[in-house]
Protein backbone atom coordinates (compact mmCIF):
# COMPACT_ATOMS: atom_id res chain seq x y z
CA UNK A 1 266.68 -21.30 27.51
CA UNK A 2 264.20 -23.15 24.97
CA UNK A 3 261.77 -25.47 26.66
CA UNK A 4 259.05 -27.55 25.74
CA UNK A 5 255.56 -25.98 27.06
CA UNK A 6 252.66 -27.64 27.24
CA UNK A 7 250.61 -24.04 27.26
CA UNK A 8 246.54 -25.80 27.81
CA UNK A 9 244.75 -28.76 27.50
CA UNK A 10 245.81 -30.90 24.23
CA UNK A 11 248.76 -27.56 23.06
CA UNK A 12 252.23 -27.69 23.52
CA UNK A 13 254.91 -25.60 21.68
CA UNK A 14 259.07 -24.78 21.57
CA UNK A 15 259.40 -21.95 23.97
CA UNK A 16 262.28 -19.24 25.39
CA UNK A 17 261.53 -18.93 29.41
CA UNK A 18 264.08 -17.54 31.84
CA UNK A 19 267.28 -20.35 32.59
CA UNK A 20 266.26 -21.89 35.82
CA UNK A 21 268.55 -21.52 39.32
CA UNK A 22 268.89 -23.77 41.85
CA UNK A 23 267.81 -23.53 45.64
CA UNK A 24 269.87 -24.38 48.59
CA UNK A 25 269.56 -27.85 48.48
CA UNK A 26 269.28 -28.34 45.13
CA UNK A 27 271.87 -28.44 41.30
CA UNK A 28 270.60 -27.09 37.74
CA UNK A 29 271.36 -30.21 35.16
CA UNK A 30 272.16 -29.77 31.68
CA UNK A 31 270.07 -32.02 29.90
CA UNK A 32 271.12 -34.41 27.46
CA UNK A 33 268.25 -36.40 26.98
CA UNK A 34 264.71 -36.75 27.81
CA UNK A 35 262.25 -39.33 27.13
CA UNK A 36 258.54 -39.28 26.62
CA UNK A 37 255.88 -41.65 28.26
CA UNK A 38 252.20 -42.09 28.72
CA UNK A 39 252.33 -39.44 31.60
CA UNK A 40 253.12 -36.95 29.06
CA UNK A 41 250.50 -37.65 27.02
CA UNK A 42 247.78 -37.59 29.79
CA UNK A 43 249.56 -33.89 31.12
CA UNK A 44 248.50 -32.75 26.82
CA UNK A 45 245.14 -34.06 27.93
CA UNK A 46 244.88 -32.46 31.14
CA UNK A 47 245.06 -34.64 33.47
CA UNK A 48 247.54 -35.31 36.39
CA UNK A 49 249.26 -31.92 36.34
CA UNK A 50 248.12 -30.16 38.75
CA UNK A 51 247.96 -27.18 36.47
CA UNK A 52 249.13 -25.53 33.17
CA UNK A 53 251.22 -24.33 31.55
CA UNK A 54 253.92 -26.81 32.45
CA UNK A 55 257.47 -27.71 31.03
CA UNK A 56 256.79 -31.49 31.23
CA UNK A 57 259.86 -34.50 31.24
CA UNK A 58 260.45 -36.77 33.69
CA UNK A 59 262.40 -39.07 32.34
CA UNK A 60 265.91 -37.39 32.07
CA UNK A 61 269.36 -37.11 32.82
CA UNK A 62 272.39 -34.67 32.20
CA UNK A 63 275.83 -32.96 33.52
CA UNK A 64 275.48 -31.12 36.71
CA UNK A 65 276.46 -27.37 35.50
CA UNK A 66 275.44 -25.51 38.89
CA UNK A 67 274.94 -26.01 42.45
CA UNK A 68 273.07 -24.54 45.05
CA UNK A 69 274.71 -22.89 48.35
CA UNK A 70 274.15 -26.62 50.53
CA UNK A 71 275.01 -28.99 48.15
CA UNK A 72 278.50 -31.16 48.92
CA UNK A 73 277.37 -34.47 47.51
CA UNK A 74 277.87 -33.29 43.85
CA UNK A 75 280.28 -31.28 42.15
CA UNK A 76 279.58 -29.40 38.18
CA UNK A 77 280.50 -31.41 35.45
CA UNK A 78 279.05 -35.09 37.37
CA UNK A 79 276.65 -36.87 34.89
CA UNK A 80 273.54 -38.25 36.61
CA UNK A 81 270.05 -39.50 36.23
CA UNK A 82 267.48 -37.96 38.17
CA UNK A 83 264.24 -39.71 40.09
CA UNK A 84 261.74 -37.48 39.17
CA UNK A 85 259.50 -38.04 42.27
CA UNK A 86 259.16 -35.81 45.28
CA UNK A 87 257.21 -36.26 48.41
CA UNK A 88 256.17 -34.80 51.36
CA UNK A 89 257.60 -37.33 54.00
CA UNK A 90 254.93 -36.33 56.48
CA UNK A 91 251.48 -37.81 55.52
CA UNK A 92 250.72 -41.35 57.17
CA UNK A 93 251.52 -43.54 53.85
CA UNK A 94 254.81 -41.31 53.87
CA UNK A 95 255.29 -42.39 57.82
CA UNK A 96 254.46 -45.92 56.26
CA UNK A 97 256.73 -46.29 53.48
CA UNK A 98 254.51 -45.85 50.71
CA UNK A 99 256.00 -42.32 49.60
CA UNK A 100 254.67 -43.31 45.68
CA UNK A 101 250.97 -43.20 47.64
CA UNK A 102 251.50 -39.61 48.85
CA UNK A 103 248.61 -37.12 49.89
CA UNK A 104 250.75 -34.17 48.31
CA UNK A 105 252.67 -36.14 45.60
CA UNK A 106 254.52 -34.19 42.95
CA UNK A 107 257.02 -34.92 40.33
CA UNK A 108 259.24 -32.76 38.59
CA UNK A 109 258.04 -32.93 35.35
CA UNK A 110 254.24 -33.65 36.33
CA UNK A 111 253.71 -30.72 39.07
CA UNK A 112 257.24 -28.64 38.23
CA UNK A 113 259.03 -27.78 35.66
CA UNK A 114 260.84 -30.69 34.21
CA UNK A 115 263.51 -32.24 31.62
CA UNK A 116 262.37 -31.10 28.21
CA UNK A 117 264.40 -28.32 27.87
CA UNK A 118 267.96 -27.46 27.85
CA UNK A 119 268.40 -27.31 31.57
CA UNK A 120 266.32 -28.42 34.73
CA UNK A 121 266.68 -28.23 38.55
CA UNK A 122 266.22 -30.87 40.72
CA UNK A 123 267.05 -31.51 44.53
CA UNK A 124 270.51 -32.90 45.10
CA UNK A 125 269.04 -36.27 46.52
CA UNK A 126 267.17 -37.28 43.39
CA UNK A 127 270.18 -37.03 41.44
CA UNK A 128 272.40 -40.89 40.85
CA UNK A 129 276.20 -39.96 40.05
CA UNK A 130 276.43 -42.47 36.88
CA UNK A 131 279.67 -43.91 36.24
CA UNK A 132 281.79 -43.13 33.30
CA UNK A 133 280.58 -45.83 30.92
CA UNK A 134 277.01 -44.91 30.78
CA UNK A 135 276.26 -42.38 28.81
CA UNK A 136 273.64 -40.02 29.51
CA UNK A 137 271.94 -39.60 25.98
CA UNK A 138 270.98 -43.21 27.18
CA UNK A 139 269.92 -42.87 30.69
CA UNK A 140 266.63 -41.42 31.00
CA UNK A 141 266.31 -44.90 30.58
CA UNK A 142 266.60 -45.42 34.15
CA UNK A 143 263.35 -43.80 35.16
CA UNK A 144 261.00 -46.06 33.06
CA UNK A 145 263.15 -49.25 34.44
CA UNK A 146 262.72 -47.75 37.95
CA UNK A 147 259.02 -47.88 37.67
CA UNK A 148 259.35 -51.33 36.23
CA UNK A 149 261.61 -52.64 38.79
CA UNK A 150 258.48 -51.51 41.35
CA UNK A 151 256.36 -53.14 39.41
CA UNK A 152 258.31 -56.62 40.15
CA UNK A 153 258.56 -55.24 43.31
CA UNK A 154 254.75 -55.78 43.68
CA UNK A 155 254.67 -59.33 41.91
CA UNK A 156 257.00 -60.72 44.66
CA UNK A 157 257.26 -63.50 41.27
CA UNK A 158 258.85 -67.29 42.22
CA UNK A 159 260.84 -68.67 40.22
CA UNK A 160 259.80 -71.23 37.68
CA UNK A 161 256.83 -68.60 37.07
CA UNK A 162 254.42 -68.27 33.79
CA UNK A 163 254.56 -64.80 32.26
CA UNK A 164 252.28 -62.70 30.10
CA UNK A 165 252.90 -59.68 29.49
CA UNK A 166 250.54 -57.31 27.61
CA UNK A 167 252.32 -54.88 25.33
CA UNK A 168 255.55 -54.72 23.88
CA UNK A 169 256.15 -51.03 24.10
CA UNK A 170 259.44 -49.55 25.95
CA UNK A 171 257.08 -51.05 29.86
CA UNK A 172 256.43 -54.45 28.43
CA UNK A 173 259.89 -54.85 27.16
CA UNK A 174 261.46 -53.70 30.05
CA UNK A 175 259.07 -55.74 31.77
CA UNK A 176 260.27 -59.28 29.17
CA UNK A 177 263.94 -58.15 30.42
CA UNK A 178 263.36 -58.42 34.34
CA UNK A 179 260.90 -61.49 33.87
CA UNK A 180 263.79 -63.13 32.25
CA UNK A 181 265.95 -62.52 35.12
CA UNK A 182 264.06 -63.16 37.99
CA UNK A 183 263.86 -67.09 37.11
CA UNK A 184 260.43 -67.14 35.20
CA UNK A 185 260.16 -70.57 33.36
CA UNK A 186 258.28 -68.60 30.20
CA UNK A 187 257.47 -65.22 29.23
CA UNK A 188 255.11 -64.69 26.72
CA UNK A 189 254.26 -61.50 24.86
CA UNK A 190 250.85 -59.98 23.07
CA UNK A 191 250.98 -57.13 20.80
CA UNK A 192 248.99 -55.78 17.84
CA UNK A 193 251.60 -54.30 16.68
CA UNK A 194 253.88 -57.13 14.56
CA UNK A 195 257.05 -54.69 14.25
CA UNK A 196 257.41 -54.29 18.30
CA UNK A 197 256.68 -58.06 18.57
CA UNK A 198 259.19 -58.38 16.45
CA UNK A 199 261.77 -56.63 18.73
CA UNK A 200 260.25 -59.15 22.11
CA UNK A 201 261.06 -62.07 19.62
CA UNK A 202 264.80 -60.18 19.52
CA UNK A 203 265.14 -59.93 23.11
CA UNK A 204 264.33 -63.75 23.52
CA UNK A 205 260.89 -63.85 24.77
CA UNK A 206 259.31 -67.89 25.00
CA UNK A 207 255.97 -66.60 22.53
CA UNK A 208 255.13 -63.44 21.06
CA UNK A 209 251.44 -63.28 19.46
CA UNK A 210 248.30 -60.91 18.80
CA UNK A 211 246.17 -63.12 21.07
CA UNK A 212 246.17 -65.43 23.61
CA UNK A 213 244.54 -68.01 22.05
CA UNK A 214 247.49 -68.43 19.88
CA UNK A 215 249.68 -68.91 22.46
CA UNK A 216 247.56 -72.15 23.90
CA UNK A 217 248.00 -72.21 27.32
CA UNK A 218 244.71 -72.83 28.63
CA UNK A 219 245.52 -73.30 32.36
CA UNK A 220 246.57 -69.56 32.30
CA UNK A 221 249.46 -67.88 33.50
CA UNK A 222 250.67 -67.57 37.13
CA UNK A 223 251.93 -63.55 36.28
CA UNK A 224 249.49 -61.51 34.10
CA UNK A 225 250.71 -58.01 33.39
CA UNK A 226 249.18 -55.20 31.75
CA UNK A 227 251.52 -52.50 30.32
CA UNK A 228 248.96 -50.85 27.77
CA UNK A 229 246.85 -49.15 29.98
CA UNK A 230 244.16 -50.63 27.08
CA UNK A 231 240.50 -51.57 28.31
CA UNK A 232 240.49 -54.55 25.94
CA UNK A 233 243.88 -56.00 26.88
CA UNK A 234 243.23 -55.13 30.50
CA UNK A 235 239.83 -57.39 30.48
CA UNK A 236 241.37 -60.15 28.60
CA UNK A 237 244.04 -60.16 30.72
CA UNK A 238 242.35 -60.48 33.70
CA UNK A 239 240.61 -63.56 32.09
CA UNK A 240 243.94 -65.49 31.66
CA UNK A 241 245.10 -65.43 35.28
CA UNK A 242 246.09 -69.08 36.08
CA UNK A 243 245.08 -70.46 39.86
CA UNK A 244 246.50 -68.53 42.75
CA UNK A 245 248.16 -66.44 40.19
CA UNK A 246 248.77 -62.66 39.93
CA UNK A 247 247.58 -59.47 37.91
CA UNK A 248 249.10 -56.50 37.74
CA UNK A 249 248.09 -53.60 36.44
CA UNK A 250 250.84 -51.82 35.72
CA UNK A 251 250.02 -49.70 32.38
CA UNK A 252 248.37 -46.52 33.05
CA UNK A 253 244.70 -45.92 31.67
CA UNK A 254 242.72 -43.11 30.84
CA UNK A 255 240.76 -42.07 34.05
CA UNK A 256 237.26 -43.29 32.67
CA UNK A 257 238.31 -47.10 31.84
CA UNK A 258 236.95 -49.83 33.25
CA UNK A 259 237.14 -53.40 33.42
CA UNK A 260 234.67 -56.21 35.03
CA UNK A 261 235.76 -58.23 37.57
CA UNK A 262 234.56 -61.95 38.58
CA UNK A 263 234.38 -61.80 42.40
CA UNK A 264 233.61 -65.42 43.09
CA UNK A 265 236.50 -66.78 40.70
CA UNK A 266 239.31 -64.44 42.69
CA UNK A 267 237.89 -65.70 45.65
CA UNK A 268 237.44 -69.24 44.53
CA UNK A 269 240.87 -69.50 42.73
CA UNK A 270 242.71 -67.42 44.98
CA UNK A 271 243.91 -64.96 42.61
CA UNK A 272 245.56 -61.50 43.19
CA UNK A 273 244.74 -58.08 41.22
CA UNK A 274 246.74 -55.45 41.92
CA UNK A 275 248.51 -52.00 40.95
CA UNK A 276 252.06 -50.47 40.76
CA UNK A 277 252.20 -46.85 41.12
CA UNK A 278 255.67 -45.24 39.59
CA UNK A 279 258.51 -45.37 41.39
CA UNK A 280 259.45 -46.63 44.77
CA UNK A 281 262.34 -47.43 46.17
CA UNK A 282 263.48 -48.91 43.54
CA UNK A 283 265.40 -45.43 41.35
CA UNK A 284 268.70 -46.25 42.76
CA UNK A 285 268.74 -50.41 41.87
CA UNK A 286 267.46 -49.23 38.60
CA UNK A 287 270.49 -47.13 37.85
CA UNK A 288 272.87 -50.15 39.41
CA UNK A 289 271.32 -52.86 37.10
CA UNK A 290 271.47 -50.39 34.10
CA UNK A 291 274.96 -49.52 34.33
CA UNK A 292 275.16 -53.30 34.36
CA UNK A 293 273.86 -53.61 30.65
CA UNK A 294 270.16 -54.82 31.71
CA UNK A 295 269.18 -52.76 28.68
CA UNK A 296 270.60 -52.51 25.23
CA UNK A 297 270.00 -48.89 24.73
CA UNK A 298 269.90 -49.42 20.78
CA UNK A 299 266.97 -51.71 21.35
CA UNK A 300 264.84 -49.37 23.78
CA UNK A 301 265.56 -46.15 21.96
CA UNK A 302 264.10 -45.97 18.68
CA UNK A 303 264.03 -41.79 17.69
CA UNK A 304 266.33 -39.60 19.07
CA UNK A 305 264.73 -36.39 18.03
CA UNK A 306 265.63 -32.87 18.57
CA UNK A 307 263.97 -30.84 21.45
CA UNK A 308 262.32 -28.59 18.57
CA UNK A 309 260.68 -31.58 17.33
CA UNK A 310 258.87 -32.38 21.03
CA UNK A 311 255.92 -31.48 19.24
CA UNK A 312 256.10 -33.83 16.43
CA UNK A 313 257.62 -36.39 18.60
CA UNK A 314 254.54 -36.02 21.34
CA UNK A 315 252.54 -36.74 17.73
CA UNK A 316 254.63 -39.79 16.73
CA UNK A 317 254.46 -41.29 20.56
CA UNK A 318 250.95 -40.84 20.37
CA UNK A 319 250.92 -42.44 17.24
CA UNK A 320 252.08 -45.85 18.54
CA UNK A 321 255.24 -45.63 16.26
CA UNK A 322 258.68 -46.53 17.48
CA UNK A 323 259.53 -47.73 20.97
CA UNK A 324 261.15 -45.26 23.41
CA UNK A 325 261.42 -41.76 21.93
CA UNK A 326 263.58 -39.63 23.62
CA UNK A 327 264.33 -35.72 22.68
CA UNK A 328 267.84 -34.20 22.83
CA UNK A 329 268.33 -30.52 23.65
């Protein structure tokens, strides 16, 4: 089958490599689409998989066109998403609940071979049967919204909330959609980039602006997040945290940035930093609220590209351009 390869450290080329068979408990999917993300782009740079070379792709979804020897849940020819994530179950944050925090956390597509390529296996209980209206060139949709449903998760948001969102990429816009529906009073949107604020304007966000100053709120927001993973956005945001609000950190930097905190104002102000870590949880209500039209797929999904253009459309990701760029084998 032809697969996407990242080979080393900042190379990654169209490939042949052998078609893939399923274990016991797991199905081989035919894939129809696959998205790309940050994550991929930090695997080209070497970090987070655990080695190279690597057939990268977690965000995907397909038919089911074989079956290993134990699986009854599933039958070939059932479309489904699949939740990338795997985990040990036996570490103490496992035992705890917190399978995202894992000592031995994997992913397909980060640690094993994943969905940019014509076929992929995955275990039978990742896999969410999708109904017959949702169509799976759209769904590896769900995996991004999965991690963003976490993320809100984390906020634990009131209603009647303030809402700034940093970055109107595929995260922040998914982000503007949930804020919307979890009973925030405003949600505002920054951006350098006028053609994506543009499409947060479309989806009915309160403000969209380069800066925060433009915005004028100078008591601050009660929910700050951060889906650029950008050190200047992260340390501006941080700055525009209302009283007993919340930051989250939810865009994924490079491992060397860094931001400066102001210990006696989080103490004196009672505000809350904190992370959200991929997916938790939360894979399953994803899928449920996207079958539901949450997402306009036509919004979200700007190139549909063909998987012998991962290369160019790694480049064009990169490149800021577009919103959510998926590849189609």
């Amino acid at each position: 089958m032809k697969a996407a390869l990242v080979e080393s450290v900042g190379t990654v080329s169209l490939t042949e490599v052998p078609d893939p068979a399923p274990g016991p408990r797991e199905v081989v999917v035919k894939v129809s689409a696959c998205g790309l993300c940050g994550t991929d782009l930090h695997i080209l740079q070497g970090e987070f998989a655990p080695s190279l070379p690597l057939i990268p792709g977690h965000e995907f979804a397909g038919e089911v066109v074989a079956l290993g020897s134990e699986v009854t849940e599933l039958t070939e020819g059932d479309q489904v998403a699949v939740d990338p994530s795997l985990y040990c179950y036996e570490c103490r944050y496992c035992r705890r609940g917190h399978n995202n925090l894992c000592d031995r956390w994997a992913a397909i597509g980060v640690s094993r071979a994943g969905g940019a390529a014509e076929y992929a296996v995955a275990p039978v209980a990742n896999c969410v049967r999708l109904p017959e209206h949702v169509r799976t060139q759209d769904a590896a949709l769900i995996e991004p919204l999965s991690c963003a449903v976490r993320g809100y998760d984390v906020l634990k948001s009131q209603l009647g909330s303030h809402v700034l969102i940093y970055g109107s990429g595929t995260m922040g816009l998914m982000m503007l959609e949930l804020a919307k529906r979890t009973g925030a009073a405003g949600v505002d949107v920054l951006d350098l980039n006028p053609d994506r604020l543009a499409t947060a304007r479309s989806l009915g966000c309160s403000g969209a602006a380069a800066t925060a100053e433009e915005l004028d709120r100078p008591e601050g927001w009660d929910l700050v997040v951060d889906a650029t993973g950008n050190a200047a956005a992260i340390q501006d945001g941080l700055s525009r945290v209302a009283k007993a609000g919340t930051f989250l950190q939810f865009g994924v930097s490079d491992y060397a940035t860094r931001a400066t905190i102001e210990p006696y104002r989080i103490y004196n102000q009672e505000i809350t930093i904190t992370g959200s870590m991929a997916v938790l949880h939360s894979y399953e209500r994803a899928a449920e609220l996207f079958a539901g039209g949450i997402l306009d797929p036509e919004v979200f999904i700007s190139d549909r590209m063909p998987l012998a253009s991962y290369p160019e459309a790694l480049g064009r990701f990169a490149e800021g351009k577009g919103r959510k760029i998926v590849v189609v084998p």
